[in-house]
Protein backbone atom coordinates (compact mmCIF):
# COMPACT_ATOMS: atom_id res chain seq x y z
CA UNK A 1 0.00 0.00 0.00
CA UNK A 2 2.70 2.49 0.70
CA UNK A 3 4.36 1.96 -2.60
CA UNK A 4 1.09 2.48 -4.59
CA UNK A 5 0.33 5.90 -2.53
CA UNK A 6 3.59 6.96 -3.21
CA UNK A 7 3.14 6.24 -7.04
CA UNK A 8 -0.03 7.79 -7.88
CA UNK A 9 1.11 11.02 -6.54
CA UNK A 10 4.11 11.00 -8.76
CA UNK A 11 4.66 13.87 -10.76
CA UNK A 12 1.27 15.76 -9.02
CA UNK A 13 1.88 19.58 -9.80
CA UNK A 14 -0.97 20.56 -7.15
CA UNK A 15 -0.09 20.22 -3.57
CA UNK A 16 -2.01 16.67 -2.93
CA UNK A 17 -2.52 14.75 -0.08
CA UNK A 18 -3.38 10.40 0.12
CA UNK A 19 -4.38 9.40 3.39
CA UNK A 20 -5.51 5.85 4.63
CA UNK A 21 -6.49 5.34 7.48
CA UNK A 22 -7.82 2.17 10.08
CA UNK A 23 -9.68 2.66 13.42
CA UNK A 24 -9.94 -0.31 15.99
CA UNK A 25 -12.34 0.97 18.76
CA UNK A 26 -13.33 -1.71 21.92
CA UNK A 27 -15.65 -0.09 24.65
CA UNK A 28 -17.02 -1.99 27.41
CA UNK A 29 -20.12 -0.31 30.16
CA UNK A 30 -20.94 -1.94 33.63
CA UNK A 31 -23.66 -0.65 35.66
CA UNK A 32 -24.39 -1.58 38.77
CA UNK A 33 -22.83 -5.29 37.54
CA UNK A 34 -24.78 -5.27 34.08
CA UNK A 35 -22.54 -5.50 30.87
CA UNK A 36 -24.72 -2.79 29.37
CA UNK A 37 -21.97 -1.79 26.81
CA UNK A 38 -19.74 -4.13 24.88
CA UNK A 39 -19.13 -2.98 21.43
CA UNK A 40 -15.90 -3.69 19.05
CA UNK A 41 -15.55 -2.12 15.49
CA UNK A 42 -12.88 -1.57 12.71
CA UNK A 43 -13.26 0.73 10.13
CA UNK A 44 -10.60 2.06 7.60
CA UNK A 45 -10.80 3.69 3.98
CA UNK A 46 -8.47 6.31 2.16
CA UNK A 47 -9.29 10.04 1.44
CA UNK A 48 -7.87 12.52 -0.90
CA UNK A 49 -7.12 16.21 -1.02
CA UNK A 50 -6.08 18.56 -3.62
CA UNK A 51 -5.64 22.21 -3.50
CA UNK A 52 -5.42 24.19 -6.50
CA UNK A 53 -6.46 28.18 -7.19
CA UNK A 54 -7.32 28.88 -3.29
CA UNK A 55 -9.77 26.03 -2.85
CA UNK A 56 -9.81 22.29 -1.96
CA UNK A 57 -11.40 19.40 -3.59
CA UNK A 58 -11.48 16.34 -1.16
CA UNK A 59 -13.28 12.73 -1.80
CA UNK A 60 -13.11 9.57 0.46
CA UNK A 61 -13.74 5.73 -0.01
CA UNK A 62 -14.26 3.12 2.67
CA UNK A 63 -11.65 0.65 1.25
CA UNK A 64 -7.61 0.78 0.61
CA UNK A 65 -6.64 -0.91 -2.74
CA UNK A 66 -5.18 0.89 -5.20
CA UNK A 67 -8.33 0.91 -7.58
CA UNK A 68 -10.12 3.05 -4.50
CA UNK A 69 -7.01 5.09 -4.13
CA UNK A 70 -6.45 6.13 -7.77
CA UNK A 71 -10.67 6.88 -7.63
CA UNK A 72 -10.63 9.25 -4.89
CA UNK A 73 -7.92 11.17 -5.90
CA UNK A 74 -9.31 11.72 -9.44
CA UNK A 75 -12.51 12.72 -7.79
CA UNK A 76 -11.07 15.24 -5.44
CA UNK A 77 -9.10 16.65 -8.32
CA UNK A 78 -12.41 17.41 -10.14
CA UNK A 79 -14.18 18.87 -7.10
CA UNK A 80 -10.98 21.34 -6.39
CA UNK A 81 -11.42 22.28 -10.46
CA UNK A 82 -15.22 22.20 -9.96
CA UNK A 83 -14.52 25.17 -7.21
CA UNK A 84 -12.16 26.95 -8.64
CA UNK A 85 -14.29 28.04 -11.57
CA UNK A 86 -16.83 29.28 -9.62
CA UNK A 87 -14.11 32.00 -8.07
CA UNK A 88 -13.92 35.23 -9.64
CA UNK A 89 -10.06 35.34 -9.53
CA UNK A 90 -7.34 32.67 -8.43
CA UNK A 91 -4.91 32.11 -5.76
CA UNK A 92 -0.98 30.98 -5.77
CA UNK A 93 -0.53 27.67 -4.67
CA UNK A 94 0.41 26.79 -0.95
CA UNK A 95 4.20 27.97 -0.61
CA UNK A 96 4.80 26.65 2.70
CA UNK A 97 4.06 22.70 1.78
CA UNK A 98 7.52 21.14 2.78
CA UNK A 99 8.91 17.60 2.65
CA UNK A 100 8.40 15.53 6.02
CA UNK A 101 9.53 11.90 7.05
CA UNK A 102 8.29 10.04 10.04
CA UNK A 103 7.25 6.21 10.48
CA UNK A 104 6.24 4.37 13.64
CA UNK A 105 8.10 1.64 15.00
CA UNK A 106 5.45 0.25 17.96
CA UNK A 107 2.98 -1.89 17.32
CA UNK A 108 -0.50 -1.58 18.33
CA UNK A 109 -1.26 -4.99 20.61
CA UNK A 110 -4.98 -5.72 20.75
CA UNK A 111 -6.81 -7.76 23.23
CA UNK A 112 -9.45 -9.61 23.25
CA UNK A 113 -13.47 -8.28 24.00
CA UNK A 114 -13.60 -10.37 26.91
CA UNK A 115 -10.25 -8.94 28.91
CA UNK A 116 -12.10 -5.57 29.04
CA UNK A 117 -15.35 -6.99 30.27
CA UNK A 118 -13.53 -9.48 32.90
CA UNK A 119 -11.38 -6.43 34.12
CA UNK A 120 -14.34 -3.89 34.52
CA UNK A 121 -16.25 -6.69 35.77
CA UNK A 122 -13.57 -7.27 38.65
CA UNK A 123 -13.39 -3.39 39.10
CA UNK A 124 -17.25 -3.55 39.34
CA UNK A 125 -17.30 -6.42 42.13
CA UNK A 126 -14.85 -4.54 44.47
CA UNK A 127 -17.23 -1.42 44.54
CA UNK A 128 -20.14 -3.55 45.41
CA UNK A 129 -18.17 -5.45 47.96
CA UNK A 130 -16.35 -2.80 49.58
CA UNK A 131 -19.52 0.04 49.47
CA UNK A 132 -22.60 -1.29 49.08
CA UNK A 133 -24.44 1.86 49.79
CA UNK A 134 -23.98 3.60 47.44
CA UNK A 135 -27.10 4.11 44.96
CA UNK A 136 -25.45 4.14 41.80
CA UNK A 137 -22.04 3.22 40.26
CA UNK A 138 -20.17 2.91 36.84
CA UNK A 139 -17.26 1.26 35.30
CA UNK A 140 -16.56 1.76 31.49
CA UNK A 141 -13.50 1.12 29.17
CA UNK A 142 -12.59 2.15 25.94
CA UNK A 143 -9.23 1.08 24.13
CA UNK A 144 -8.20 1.29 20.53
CA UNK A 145 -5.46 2.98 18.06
CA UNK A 146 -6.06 4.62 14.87
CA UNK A 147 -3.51 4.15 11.63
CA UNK A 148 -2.52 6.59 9.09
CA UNK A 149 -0.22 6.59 6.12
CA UNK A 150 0.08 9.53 4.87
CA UNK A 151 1.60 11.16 0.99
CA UNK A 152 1.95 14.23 -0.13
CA UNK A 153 2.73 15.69 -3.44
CA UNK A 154 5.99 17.60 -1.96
CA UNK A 155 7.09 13.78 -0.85
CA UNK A 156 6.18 13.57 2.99
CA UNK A 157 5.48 9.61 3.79
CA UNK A 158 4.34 9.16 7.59
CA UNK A 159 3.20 6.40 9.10
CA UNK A 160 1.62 7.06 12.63
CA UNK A 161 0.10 5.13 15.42
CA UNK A 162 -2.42 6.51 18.01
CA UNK A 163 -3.30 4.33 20.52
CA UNK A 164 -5.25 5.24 23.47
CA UNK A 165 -6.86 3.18 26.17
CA UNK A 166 -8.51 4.25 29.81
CA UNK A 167 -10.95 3.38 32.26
CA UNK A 168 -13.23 5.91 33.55
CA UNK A 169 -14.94 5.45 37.13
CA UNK A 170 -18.28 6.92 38.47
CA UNK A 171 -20.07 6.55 41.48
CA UNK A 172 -22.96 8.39 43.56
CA UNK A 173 -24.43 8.38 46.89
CA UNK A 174 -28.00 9.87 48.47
CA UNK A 175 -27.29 12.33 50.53
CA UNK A 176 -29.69 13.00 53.92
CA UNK A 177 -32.15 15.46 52.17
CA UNK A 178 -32.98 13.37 49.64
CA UNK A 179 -29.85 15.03 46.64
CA UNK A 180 -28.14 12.80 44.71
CA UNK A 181 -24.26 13.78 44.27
CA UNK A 182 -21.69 12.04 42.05
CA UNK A 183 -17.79 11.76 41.30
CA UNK A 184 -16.20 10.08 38.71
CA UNK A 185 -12.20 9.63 37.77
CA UNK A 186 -10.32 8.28 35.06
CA UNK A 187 -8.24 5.41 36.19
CA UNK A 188 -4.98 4.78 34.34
CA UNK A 189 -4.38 4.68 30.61
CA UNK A 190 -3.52 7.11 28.07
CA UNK A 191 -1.49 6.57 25.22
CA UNK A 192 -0.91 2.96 24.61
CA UNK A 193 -2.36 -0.31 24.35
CA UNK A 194 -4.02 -1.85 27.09
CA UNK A 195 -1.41 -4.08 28.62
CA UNK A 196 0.58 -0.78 28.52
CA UNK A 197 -1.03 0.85 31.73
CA UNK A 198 -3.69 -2.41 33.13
CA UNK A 199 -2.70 -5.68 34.71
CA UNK A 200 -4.38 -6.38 37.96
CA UNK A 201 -7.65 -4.80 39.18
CA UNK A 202 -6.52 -4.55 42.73
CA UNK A 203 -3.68 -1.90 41.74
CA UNK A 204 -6.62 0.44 41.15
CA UNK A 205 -8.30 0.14 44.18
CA UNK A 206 -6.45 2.36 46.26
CA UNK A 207 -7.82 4.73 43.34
CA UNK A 208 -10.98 3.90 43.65
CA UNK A 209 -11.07 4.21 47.60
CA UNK A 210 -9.43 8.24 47.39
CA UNK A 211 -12.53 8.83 44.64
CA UNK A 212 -15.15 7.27 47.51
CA UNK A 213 -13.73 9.22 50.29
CA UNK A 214 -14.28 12.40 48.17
CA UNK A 215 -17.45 11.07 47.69
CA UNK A 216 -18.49 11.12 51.13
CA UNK A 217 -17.27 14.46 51.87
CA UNK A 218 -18.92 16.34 49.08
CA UNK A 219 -22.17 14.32 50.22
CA UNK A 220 -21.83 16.78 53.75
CA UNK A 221 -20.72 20.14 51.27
CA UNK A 222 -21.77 23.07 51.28
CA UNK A 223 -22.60 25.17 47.86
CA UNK A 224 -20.16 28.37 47.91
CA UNK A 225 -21.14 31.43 48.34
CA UNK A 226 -22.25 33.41 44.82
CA UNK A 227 -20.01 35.62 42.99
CA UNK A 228 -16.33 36.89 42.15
CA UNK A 229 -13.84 34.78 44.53
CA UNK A 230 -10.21 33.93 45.23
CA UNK A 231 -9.79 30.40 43.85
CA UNK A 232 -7.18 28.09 43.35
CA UNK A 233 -8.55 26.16 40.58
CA UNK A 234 -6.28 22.61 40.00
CA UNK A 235 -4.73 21.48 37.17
CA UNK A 236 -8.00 19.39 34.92
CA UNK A 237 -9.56 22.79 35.36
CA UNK A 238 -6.46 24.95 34.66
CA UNK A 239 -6.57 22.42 31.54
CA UNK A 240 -9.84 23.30 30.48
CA UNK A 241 -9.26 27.05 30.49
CA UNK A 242 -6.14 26.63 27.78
CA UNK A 243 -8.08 24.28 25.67
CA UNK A 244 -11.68 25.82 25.55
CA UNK A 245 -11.58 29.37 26.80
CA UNK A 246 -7.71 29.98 25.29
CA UNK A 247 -7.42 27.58 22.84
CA UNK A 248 -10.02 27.68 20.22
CA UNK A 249 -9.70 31.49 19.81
CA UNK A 250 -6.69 31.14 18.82
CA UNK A 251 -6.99 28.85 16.25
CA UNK A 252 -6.65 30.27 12.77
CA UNK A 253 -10.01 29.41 11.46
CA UNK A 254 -11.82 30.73 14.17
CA UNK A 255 -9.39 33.98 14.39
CA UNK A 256 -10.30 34.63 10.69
CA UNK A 257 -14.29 34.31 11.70
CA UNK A 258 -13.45 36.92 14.04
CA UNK A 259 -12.60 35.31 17.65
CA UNK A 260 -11.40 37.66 20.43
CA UNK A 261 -7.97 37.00 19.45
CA UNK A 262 -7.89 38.54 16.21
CA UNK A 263 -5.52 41.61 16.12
CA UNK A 264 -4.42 40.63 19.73
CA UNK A 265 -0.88 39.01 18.41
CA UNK A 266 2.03 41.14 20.80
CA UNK A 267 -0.61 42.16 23.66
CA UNK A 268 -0.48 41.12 27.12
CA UNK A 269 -3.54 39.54 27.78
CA UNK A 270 -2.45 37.62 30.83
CA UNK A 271 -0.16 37.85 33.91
CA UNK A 272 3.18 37.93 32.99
CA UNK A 273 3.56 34.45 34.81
CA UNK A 274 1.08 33.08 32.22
CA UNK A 275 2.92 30.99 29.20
CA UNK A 276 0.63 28.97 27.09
CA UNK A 277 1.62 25.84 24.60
CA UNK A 278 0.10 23.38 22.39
CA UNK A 279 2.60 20.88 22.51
CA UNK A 280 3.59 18.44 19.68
CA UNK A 281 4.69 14.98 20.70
CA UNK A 282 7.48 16.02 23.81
CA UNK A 283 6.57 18.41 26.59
CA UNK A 284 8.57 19.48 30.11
CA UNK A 285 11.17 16.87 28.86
CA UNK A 286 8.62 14.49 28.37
CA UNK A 287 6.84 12.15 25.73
CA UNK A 288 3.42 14.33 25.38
CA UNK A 289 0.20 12.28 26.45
CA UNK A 290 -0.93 12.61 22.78
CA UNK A 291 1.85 12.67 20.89
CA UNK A 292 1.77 13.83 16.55
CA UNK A 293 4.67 13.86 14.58
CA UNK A 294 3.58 14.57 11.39
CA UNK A 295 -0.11 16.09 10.59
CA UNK A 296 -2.37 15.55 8.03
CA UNK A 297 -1.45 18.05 5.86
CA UNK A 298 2.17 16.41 5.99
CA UNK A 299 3.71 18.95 8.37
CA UNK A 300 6.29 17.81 10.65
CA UNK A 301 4.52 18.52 14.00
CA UNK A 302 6.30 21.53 16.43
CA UNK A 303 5.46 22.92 19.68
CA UNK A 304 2.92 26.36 18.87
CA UNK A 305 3.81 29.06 21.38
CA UNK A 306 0.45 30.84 22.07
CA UNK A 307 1.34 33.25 25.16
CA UNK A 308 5.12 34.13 26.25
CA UNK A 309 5.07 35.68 29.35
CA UNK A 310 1.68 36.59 29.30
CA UNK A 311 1.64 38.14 25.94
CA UNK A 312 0.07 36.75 22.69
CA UNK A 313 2.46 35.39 20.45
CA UNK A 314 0.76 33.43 18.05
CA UNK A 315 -2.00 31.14 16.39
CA UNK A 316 -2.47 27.44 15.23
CA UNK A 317 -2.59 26.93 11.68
CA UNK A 318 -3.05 24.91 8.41
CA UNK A 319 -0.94 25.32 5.49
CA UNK A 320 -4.01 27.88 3.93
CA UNK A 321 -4.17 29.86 6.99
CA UNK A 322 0.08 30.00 7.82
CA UNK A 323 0.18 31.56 4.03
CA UNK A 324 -2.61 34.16 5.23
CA UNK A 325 -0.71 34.86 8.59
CA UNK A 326 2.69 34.98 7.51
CA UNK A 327 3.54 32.98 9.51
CA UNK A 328 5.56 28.65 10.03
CA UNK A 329 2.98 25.92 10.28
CA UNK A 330 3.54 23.88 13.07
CA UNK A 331 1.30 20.73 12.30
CA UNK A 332 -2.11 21.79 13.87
CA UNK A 333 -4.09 20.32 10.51
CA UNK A 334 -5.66 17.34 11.74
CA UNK A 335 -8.49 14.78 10.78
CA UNK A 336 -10.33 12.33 12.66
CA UNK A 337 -11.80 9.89 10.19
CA UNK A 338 -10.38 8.38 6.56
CA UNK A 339 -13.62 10.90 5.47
CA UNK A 340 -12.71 14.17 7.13
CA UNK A 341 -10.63 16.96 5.72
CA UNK A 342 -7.87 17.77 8.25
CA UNK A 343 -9.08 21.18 10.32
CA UNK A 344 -7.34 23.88 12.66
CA UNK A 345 -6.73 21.76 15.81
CA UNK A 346 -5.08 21.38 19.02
CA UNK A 347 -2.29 18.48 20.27
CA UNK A 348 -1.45 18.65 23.80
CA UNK A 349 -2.66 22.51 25.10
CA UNK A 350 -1.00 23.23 28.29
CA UNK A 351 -0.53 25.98 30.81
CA UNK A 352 3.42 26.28 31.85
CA UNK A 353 3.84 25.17 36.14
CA UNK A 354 5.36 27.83 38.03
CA UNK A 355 7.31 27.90 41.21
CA UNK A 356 4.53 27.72 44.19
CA UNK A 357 3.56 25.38 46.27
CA UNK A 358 0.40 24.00 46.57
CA UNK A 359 0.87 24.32 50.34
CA UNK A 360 1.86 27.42 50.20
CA UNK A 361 -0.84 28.71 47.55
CA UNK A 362 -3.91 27.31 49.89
CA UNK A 363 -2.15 28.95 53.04
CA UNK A 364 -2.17 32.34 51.01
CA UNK A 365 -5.79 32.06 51.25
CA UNK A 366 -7.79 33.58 54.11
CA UNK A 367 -11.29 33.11 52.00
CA UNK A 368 -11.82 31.40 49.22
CA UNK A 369 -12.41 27.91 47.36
CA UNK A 370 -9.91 25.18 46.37
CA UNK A 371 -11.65 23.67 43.26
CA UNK A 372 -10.15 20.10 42.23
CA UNK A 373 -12.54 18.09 39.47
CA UNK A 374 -14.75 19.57 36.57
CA UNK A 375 -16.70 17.43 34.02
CA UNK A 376 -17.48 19.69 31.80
CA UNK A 377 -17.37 23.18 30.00
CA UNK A 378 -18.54 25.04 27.40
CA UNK A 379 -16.42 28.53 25.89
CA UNK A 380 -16.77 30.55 22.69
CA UNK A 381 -15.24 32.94 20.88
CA UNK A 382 -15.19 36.15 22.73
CA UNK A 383 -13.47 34.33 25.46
CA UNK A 384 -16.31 34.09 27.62
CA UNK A 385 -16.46 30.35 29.25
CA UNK A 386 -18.59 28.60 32.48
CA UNK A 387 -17.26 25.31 34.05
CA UNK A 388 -19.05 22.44 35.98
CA UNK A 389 -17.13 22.10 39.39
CA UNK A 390 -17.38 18.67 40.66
CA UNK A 391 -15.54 18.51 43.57
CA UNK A 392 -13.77 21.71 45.51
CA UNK A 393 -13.36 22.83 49.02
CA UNK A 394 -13.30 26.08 51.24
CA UNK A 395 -10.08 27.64 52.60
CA UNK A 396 -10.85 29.44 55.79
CA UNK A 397 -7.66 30.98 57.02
CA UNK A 398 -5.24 28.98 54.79
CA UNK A 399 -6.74 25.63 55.72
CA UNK A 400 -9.06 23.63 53.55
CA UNK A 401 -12.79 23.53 55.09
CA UNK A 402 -16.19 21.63 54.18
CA UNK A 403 -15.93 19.83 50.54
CA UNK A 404 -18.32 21.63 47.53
CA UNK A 405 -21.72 20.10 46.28
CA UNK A 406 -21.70 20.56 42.38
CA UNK A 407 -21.59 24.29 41.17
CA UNK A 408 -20.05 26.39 38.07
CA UNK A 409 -17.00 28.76 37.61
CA UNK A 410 -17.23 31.34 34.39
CA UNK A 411 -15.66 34.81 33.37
CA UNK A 412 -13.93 35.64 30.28
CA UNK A 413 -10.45 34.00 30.06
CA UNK A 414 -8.29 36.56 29.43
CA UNK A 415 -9.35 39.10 31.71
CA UNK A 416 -9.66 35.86 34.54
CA UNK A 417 -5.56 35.03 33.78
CA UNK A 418 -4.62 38.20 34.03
CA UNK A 419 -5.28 37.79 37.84
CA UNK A 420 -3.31 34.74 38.15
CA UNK A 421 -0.67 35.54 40.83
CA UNK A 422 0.48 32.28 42.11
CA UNK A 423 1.36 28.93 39.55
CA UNK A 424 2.39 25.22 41.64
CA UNK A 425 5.93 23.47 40.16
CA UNK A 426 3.80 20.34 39.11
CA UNK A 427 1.83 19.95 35.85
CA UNK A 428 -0.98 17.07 35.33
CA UNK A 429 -2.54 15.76 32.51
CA UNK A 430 -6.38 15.05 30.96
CA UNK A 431 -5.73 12.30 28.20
CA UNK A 432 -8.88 11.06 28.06
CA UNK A 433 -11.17 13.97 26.28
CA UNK A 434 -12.49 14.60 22.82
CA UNK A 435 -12.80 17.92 21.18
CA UNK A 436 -15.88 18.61 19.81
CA UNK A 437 -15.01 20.82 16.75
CA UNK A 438 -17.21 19.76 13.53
CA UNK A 439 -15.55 16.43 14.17
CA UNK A 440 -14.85 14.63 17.13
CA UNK A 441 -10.70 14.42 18.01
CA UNK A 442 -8.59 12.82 20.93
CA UNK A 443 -6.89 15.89 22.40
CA UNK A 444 -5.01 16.00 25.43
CA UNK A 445 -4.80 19.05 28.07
CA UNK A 446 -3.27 20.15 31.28
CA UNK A 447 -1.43 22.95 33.86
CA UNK A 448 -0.44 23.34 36.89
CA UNK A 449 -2.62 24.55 40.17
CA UNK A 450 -3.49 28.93 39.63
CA UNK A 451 -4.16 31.12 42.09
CA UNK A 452 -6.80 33.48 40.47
CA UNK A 453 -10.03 35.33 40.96
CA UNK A 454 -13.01 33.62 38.87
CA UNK A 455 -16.72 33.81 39.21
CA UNK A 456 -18.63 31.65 41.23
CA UNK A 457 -21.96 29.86 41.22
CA UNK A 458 -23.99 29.41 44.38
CA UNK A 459 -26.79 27.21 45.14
């Protein structure tokens, strides 16, 4: 297969890409010991792209051969000259399109259906054994790895593996008025096969004991007081901020459609302590939980700098949008199935640690909240954003007080880190996500603990 690719785009005068693809997805659902969930697919098929005169012409086909291959890319050829007549005056082609080289050398190991279901059954049976009150509870896995080969006209080849596999944990309890509250955590995983991160169910349930002792303390919370508050908001949350309420206006597309980052390249619109990164494949020294090497556009994959010091310094691209910009692609073009054109997206988005101390941030605290789990959150373009807290505790005096029932966090993002003050030394990870742009895509995000004012929902 990666001899024919490379031959049919042969002497292609058009910046072109061929790109086959093959997704292996298992998921497995307990609930409350019922295999509710227990679903394993494979899907693959090859798509082409051709740009010619400022426009693309794309076509995809749910098989591989060569037959399919040669068909797709003749179609998206027509479709890109289809387009281009219907513009009143043409563009030059895509100057930035350079050469790039990269080819796995893992292998994806599969397992069978029935390891998931025996392992989340085992994980299932301890919860039930070890805290049978509680009134609900949930164990699900997913695992699988999707393949690419990649050509390009300029002569990129890269073959890339993206395997990801975790478990994800949820329980509730009743509390004494009559409320249901509810925790969940992802156990393990991340990039890898399953054998990579899972072996015995008992080394997760020291896990799953911390995640019922939070449990039982947010069943006594409190709901915070309403409005602007001192909050050190941990790192899943400090994660969500850089992906949703930073990230996405700063991606090319949406900058172009007008997102509250246009025309804010070289202002300060954080604290100075505030840097900001969509990592490739390698960050703090470090293999990235997500790692990308080479997108789909063939770019060889490099870190994007998006705030230096608390000032704007730059935007994600494609190869269309770098031309408009003026500025490097870094490999931010990517596409989630063999039948979607790659799009403006993010890696591994991360908030840079600092030099605090989480000890030493809640001490700093006379009155305020300590917020720990979200589970969701929604931003747009202007910045603005709101947050589901989880979990998340009081600081009276420095000291941690009564846990949180659920509530929300929102402001607008910029104006919220530019009255970060404090950062921790440690940096943690969410793996487990999708991004929900037009297309769904694995994404990973992360930061360290902030020290900030944010709004604050009450009851």
């Amino acid at each position: 297969m990666n001899d024919y690719m490379k031959n049919i785009l042969s002497g292609e005068k058009c910046h072109t890409e061929l790109r086959s693809q093959t997704a292996r997805t298992r998921r497995v659902s307990v609930v409350a010991g019922s295999l509710v969930g227990n679903m394993s697919s494979v899907s693959k098929g090859i798509g082409a792209r051709v740009y010619k005169d400022g426009v693309w012409g794309f076509a995809s086909k749910s098989s591989t051969d060569e037959l399919s291959a040669r068909e797709v890319l003749s179609s998206a050829k027509e479709n890109a000259l289809l387009l281009a007549s219907k513009r009143p005056q043409s563009k030059s082609p895509l100057a930035n399109a350079v050469k790039a080289e990269y080819s796995e050398s893992a292998l994806f190991r599969d397992v069978p259906q029935k390891t998931l279901v025996d392992f989340a059954m085992a994980v299932d049976a301890y919860i039930e054994k070890t805290y049978p009150s509680l009134s609900s509870r949930y164990v699900g896995f997913s695992s699988g790895c999707i393949e690419k080969t990649l050509v390009t006209s300029e002569g990129t080849f890269a073959y890339q593996l993206f395997p990801r596999t975790y478990m994800i944990v949820s329980m509730s309890a009743r509390t004494s008025d009559g409320e249901v509250v509810e925790l969940f955590d992802v156990l393990g995983g991340g990039e890898g096969s399953f054998d990579d991160h899972y072996s015995e169910p008992a080394l997760l349930f020291p896990q799953i004991d911390s995640l019922h002792e939070e449990l039982m303390k947010k069943k006594e919370g409190i709901f915070p007081d309403a409005g602007e508050a001192l909050c050190i908001i941990d790192s899943s949350i400090a994660g969500m901020v850089a992906h949703e309420a930073v990230g996405h206006t700063v991606e090319a597309d949406l900058v172009l459609a007008g997102s509250v980052a246009a025309g804010a390249l070289g202002q300060q619109v954080a604290s100075p302590l505030i840097n900001l990164t969509d990592f490739a494949h390698t960050a703090f020294g470090k293999k990235a939980p997500l790692p990308v090497y080479v997108d789909d556009e063939g770019t060889l994959c490099q870190d994007t700098v998006i705030i230096k010091d608390g000032v704007l310094t730059g935007y994600m691209n494609n190869l269309e949008s770098a031309l408009h910009f003026g500025m490097e692609p870094m490999g931010n073009a990517r596409a989630y199935a063999f039948s979607d054109e790659p799009l403006v997206r993010m890696r591994n988005t991360a908030i840079h640690p600092g030099k605090d101390k989480l000890e030493d941030m809640i001490a700093s605290v006379d009155k305020g909240y300590y917020l720990t789990r979200t589970q969701n959150g929604q931003a747009d373009t202007t910045g603005e954003f709101m947050f589901g807290i989880t979990m998340g505790y009081e600081i009276i005096n420095g000291k941690l007080g009564r846990a949180l029932r659920d509530t929300t966090i929102s402001g607008v993002a910029f104006n919220m880190l530019k009255s970060v003050d404090m950062l921790s030394d440690t940096v943690q990870w969410d793996f487990a996500g999708y991004c929900g742009k037009k297309q769904p895509m694995p994404v990973s995000m992360g930061g360290p603990s902030i020290r900030c004012k944010v709004n604050i929902g009450g009851r």
